[in-house]
Protein backbone atom coordinates (compact mmCIF):
# COMPACT_ATOMS: atom_id res chain seq x y z
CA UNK A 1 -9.10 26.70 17.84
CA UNK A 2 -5.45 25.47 17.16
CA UNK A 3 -4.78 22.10 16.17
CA UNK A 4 -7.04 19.04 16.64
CA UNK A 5 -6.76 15.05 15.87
CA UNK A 6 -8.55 13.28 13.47
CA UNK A 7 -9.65 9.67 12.77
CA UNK A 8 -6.35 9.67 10.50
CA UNK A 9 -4.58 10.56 13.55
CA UNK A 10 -6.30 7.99 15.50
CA UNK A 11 -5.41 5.50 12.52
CA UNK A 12 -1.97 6.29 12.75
CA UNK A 13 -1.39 5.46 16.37
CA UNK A 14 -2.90 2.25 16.33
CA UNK A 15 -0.59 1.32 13.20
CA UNK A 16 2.17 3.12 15.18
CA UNK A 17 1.39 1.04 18.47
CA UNK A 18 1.20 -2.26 16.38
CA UNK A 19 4.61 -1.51 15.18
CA UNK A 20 6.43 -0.75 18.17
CA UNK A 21 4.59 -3.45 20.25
CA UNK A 22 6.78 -5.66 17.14
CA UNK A 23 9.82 -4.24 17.95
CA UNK A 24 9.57 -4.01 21.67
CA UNK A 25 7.72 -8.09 22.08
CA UNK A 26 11.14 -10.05 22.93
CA UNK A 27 11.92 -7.11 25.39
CA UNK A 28 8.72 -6.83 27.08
CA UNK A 29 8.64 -11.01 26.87
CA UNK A 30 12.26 -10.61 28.84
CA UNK A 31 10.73 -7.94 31.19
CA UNK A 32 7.72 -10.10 31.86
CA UNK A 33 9.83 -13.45 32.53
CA UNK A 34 11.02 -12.05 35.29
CA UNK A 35 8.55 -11.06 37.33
CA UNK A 36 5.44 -12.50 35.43
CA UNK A 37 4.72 -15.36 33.14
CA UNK A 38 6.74 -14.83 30.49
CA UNK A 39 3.42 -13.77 27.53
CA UNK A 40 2.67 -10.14 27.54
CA UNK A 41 4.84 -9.56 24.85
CA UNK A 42 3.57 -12.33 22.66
CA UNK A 43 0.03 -11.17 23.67
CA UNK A 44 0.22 -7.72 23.09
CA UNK A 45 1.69 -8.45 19.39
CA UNK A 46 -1.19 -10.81 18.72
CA UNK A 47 -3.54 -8.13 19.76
CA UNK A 48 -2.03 -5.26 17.66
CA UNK A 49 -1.67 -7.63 14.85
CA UNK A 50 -5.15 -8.43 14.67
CA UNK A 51 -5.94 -4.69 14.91
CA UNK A 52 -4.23 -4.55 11.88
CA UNK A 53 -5.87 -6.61 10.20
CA UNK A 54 -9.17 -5.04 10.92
CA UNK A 55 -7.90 -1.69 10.23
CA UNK A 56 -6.43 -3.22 6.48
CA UNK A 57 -10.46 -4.01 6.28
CA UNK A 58 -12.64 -1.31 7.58
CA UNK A 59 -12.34 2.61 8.08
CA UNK A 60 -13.21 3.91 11.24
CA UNK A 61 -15.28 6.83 11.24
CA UNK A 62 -14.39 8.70 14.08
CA UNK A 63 -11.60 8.53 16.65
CA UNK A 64 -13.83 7.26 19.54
CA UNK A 65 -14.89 4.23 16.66
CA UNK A 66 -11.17 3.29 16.13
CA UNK A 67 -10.64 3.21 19.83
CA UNK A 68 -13.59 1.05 19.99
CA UNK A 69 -12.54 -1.37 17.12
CA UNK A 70 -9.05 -1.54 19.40
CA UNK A 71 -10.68 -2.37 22.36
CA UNK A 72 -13.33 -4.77 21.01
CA UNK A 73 -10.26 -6.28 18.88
CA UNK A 74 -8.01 -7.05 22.31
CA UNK A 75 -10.55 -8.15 24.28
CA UNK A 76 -11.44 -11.15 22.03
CA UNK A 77 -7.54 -11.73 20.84
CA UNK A 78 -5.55 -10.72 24.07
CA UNK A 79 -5.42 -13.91 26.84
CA UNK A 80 -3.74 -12.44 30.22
CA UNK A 81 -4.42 -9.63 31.88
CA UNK A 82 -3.36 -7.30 29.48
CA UNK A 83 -6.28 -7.90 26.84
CA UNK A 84 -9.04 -7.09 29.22
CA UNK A 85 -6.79 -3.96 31.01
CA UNK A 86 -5.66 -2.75 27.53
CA UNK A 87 -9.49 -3.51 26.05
CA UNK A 88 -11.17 -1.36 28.33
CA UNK A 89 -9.22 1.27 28.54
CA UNK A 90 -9.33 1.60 24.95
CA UNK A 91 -13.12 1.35 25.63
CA UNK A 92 -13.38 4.03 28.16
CA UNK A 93 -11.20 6.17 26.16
CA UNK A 94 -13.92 5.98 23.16
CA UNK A 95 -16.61 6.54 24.81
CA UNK A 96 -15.24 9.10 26.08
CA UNK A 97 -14.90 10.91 23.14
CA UNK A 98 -18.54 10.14 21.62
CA UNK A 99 -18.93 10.46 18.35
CA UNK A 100 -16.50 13.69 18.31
CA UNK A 101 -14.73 13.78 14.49
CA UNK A 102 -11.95 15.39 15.64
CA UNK A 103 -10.26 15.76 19.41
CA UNK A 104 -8.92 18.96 21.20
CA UNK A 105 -6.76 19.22 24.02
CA UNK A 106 -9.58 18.91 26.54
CA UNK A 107 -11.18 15.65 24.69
CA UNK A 108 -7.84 14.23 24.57
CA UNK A 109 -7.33 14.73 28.11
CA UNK A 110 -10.72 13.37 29.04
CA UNK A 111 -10.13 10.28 26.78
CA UNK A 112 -7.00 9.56 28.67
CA UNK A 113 -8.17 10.30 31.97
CA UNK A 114 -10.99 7.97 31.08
CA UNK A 115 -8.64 4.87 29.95
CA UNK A 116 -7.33 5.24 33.20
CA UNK A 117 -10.18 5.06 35.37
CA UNK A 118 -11.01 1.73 33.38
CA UNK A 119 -7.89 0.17 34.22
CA UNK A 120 -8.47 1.10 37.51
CA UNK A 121 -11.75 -0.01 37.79
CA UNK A 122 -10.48 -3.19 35.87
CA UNK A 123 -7.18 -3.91 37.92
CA UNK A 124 -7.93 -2.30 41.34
CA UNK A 125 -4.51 -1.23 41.23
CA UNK A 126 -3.34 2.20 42.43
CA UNK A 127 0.01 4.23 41.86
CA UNK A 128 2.78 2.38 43.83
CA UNK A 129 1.27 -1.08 42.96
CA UNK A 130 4.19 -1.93 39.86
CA UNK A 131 1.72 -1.96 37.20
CA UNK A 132 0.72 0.03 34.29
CA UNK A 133 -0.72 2.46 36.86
CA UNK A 134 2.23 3.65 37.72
CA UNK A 135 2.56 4.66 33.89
CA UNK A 136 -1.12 5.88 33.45
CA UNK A 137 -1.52 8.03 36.53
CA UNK A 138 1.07 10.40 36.00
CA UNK A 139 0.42 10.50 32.02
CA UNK A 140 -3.37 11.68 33.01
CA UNK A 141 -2.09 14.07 35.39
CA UNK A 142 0.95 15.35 33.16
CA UNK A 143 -1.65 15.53 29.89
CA UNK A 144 -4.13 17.68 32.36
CA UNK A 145 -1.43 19.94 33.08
CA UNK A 146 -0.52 20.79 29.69
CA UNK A 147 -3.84 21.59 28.10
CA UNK A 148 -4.15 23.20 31.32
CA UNK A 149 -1.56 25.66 30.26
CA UNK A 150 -2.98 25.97 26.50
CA UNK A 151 -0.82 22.94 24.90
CA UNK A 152 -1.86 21.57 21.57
CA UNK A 153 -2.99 18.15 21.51
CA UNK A 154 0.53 16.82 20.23
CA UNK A 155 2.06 18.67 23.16
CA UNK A 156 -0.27 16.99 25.66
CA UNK A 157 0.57 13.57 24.38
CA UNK A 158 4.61 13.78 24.15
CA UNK A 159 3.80 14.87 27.76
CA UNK A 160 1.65 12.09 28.69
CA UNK A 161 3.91 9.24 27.37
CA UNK A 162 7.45 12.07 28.81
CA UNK A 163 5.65 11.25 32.27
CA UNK A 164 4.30 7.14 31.44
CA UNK A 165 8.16 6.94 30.51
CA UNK A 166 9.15 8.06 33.83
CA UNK A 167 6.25 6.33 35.78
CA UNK A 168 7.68 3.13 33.95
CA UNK A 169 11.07 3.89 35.37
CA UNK A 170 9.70 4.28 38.56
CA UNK A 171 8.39 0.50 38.94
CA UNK A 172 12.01 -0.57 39.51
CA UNK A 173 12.40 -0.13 43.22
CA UNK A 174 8.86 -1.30 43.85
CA UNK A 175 7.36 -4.37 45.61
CA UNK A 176 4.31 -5.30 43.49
CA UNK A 177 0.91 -5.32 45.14
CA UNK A 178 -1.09 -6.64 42.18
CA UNK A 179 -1.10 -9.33 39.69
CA UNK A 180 1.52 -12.57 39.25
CA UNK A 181 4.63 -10.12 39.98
CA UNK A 182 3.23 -9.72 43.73
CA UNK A 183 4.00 -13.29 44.67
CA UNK A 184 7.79 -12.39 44.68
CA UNK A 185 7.57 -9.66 47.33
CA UNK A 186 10.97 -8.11 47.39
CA UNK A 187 12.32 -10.28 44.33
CA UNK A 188 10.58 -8.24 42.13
CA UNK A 189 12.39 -5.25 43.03
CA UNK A 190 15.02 -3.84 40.38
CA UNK A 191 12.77 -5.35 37.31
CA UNK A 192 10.71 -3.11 35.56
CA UNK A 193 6.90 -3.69 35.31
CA UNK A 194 6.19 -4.80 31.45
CA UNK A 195 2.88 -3.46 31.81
CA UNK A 196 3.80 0.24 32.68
CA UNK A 197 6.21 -0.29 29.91
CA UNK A 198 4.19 -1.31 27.26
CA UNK A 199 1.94 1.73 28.37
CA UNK A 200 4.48 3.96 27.42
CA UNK A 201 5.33 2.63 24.78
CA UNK A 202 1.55 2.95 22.93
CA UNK A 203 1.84 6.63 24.26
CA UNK A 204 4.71 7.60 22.62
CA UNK A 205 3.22 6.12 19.99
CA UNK A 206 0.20 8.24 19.84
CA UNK A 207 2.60 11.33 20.29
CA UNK A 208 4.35 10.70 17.00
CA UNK A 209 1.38 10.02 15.74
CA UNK A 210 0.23 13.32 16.42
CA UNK A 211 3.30 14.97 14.98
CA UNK A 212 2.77 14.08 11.70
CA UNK A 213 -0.37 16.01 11.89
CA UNK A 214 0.99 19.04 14.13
């Protein structure tokens, strides 16, 4: 049945995400200055942190049960809008999954597609908005394509976070429609939205992840 991912793979990308959040916080702190207020940076590294530290203290069993500790874990640490965006997507994306020990291309595509839909749901923010929709949408639809076409699970992902990177690039011209970054109308155009960014950013991360395993 080709490759899968496993709860070690699942592991791996949260310790992957809380690692590159680190690296990227002053940028994303910069990015969300301008057109925000200034904490998703500082948020998202407290939430990773603190996933972390539950991770250094339990095992998940399954995939779906490490998304769940994620989401669970920046819901109750995040403040802004990211921890309840970022919570239930992670959410979604486990119970999407069930109690599945390991995740094929179609699984994987399903989780994603389901993170989306609970940002969505969350945000009520569609593609063209400048938010992390504009990173998740065409991930989803770029991830569907490739296990469409018989990918591998670590093909599908460096596709999904290929297509958040562009989606992120994409925010630049924008007006924003949602969230503090629509109160600027055309003064938010030319900054990038940190939320679309960080987006990418955990998806890349789950890519690499996957590597390792490929």
């Amino acid at each position: 049945m080709g490759q899968t991912l496993d709860t070690a793979w699942a592991v791996r990308w949260l310790r992957a995400s809380a690692a590159v959040i680190a690296e990227n916080r002053v940028a994303l702190i910069e990015l969300d200055r301008a057109i925000g207020d200034g904490d998703h940076g500082e948020n998202m590294d407290r939430g990773f942190t603190a996933i972390l530290e539950k991770l250094d203290g339990e095992q998940p069993a399954t995939p779906g049960a490490a998304f769940k500790l994620a989401a669970m874990t920046l819901m109750s640490k995040v403040g802004g809008a990211a921890g309840p965006l970022y919570g239930t997507a992670f959410l979604r994306a486990g119970t999407a999954v069930g109690d599945a020990a390991e995740l094929d291309s179609a699984t994987l595509v399903a989780a994603l597609t389901a993170a989306r839909d609970g940002v969505v749901a969350r945000g009520k923010a569609e593609v063209g908005d400048k938010t992390m929709i504009d990173a998740w949408t065409p991930a989803v639809d770029a991830a569907a394509a490739a296990a469409a076409s018989g990918e591998d699970p670590a093909a599908v992902l460096a596709a999904a976070a290929s297509a958040a990177e562009a989606g992120a690039e994409s925010t630049d011209p924008l007006i924003a429609h949602k969230g503090r970054a629509s109160y600027l109308a055309e003064r938010a155009i030319g900054h990038r939205d940190p939320g679309a960014v960080s987006s990418a950013l955990l998806l890349r991360a789950g890519a690499q992840a996957a590597e390792v395993a490929a």
